[in-house]
Protein backbone atom coordinates (compact mmCIF):
# COMPACT_ATOMS: atom_id res chain seq x y z
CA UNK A 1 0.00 0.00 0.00
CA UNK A 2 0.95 3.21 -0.75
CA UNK A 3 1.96 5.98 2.34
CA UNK A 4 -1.63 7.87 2.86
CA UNK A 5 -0.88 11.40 0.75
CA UNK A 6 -2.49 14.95 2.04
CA UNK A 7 -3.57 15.30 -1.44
CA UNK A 8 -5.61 12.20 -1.26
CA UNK A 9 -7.19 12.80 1.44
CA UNK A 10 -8.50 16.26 0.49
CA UNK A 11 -9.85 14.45 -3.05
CA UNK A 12 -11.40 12.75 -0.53
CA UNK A 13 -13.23 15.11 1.17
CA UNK A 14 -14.28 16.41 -1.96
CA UNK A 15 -15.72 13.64 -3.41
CA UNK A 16 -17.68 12.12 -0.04
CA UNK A 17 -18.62 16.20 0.35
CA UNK A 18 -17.16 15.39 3.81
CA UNK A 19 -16.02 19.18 5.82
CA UNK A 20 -13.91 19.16 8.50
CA UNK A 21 -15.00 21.65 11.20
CA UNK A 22 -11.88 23.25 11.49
CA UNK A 23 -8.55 23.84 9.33
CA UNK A 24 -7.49 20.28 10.38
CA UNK A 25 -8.59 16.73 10.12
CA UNK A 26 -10.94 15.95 13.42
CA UNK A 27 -14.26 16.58 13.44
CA UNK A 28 -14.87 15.81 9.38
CA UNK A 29 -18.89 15.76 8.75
CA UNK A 30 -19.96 13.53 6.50
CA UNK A 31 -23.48 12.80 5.61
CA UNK A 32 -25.27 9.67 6.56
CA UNK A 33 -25.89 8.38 2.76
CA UNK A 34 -21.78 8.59 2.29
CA UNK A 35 -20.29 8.01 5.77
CA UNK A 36 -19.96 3.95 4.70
CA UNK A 37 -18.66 5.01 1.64
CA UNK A 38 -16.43 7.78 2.76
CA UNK A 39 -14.59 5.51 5.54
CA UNK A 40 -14.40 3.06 3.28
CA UNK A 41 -12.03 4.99 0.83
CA UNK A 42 -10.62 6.64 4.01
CA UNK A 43 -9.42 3.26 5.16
CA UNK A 44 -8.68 1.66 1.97
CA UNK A 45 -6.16 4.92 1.47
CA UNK A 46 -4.08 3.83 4.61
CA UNK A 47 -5.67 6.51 6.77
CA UNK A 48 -6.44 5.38 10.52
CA UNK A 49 -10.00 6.33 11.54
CA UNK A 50 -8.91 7.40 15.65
CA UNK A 51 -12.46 8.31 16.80
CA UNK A 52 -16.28 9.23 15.76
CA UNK A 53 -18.24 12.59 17.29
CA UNK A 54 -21.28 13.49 16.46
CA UNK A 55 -23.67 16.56 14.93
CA UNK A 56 -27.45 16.86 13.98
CA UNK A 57 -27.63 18.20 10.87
CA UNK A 58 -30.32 21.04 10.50
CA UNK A 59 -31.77 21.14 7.18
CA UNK A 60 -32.43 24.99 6.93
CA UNK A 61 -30.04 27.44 7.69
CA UNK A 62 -32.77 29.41 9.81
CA UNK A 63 -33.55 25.65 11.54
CA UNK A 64 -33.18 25.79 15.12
CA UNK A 65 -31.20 22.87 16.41
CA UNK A 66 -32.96 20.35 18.61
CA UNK A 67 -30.38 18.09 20.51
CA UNK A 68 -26.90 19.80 19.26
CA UNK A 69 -25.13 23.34 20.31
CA UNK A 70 -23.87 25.82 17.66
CA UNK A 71 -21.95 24.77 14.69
CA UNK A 72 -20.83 25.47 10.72
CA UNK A 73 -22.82 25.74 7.53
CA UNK A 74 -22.59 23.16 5.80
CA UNK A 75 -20.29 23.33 2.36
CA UNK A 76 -22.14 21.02 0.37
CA UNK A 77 -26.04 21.16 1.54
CA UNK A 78 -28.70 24.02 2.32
CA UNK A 79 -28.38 23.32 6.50
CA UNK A 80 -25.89 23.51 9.15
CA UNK A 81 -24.21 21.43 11.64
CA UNK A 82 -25.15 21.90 15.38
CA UNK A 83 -22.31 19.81 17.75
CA UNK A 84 -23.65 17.08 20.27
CA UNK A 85 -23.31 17.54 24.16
CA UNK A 86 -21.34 13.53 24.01
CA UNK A 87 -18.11 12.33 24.27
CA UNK A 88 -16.26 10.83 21.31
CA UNK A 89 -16.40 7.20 20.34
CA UNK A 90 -12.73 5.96 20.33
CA UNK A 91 -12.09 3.39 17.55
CA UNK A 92 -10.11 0.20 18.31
CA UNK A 93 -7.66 -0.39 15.84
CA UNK A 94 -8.71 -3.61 14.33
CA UNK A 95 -7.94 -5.73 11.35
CA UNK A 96 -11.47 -4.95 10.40
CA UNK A 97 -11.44 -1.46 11.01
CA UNK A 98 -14.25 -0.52 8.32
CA UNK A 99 -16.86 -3.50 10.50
CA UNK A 100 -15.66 -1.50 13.26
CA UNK A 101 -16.61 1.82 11.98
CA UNK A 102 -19.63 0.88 11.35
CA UNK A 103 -20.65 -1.01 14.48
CA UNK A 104 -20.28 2.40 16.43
CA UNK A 105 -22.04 4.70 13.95
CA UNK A 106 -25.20 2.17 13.51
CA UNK A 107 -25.06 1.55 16.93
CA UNK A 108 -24.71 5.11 18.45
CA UNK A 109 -27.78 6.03 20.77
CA UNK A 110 -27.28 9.56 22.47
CA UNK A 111 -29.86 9.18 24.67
CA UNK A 112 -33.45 10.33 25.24
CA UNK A 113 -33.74 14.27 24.07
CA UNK A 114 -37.15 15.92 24.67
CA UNK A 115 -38.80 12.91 25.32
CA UNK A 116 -37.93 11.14 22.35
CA UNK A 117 -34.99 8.65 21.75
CA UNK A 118 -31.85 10.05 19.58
CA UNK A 119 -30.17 7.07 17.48
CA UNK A 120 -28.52 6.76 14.38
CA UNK A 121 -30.97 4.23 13.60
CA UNK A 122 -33.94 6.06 14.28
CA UNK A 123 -32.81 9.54 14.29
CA UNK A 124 -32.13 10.86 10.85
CA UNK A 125 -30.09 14.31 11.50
CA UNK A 126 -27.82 12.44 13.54
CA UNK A 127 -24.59 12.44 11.57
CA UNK A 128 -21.03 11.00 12.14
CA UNK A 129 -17.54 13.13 11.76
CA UNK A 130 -14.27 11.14 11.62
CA UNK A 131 -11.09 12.40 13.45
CA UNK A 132 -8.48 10.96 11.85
CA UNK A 133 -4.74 10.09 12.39
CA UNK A 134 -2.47 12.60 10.15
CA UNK A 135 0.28 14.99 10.60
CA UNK A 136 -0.24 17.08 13.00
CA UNK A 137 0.59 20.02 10.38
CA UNK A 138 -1.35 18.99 7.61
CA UNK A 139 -4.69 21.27 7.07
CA UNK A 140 -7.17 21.07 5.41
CA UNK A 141 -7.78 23.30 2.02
CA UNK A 142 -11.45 23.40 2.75
């Protein structure tokens, strides 16, 4: 395999419309129809997936955000991104680190949030962002 390339990684983002929150490479949004997808070419590109947060994704810009705090416009769709009161998932590294990834995003449950259960499963502005492993002075171009 080929060493993991900063270059790559921001075709990446591109392609998966993925958006990191800030100039680096935690925190990278990705949308629930592409996260599978998305950590799949992560992965496959030699990248180590270190942990999961997690956003609701607002629709509208004028939306007000239900379980999440404040947060970025989205790059690629009309909403925004409000960030979750929760504590990151840590991924195990694993030989089967994509099975892994997505045992903790299909599994995620918050918790109960104005009476109602928040899941990935059930929930659908629930949304994943990867933190990945990279050097520490990469950032990103987005």
């Amino acid at each position: 395999m080929t060493k993991p390339t900063k270059a790559r990684l921001d075709g990446l983002l591109e392609e998966y419309k993925a958006q990191p929150v800030g100039d680096g490479y935690i925190d990278i949004v990705v949308s629930r129809e592409n996260y599978h997808s998305f950590a799949r070419a992560i992965i496959e590109s030699g990248f180590l997936i270190e942990a999961i947060s997690w956003w609701e994704y607002l629709e509208s810009i004028d939306a007000p955000n239900t379980y999440g705090m404040g947060g970025p416009r989205s790059r690629f769709y009309p909403g925004w991104f409000a960030e979750t009161c929760t504590d990151v998932d840590d991924v195990p590294h694993s030989n089967n680190a994509l099975a892994t990834v997505v045992e903790i995003v299909e599994g995620k449950v918050l918790g109960e949030y104005g009476g109602e259960q928040v899941s990935f499963k059930e929930t659908k502005s629930l949304t994943p962002a990867f933190w990945l492993q990279v050097d520490e002075n990469w950032k990103s171009r987005q």
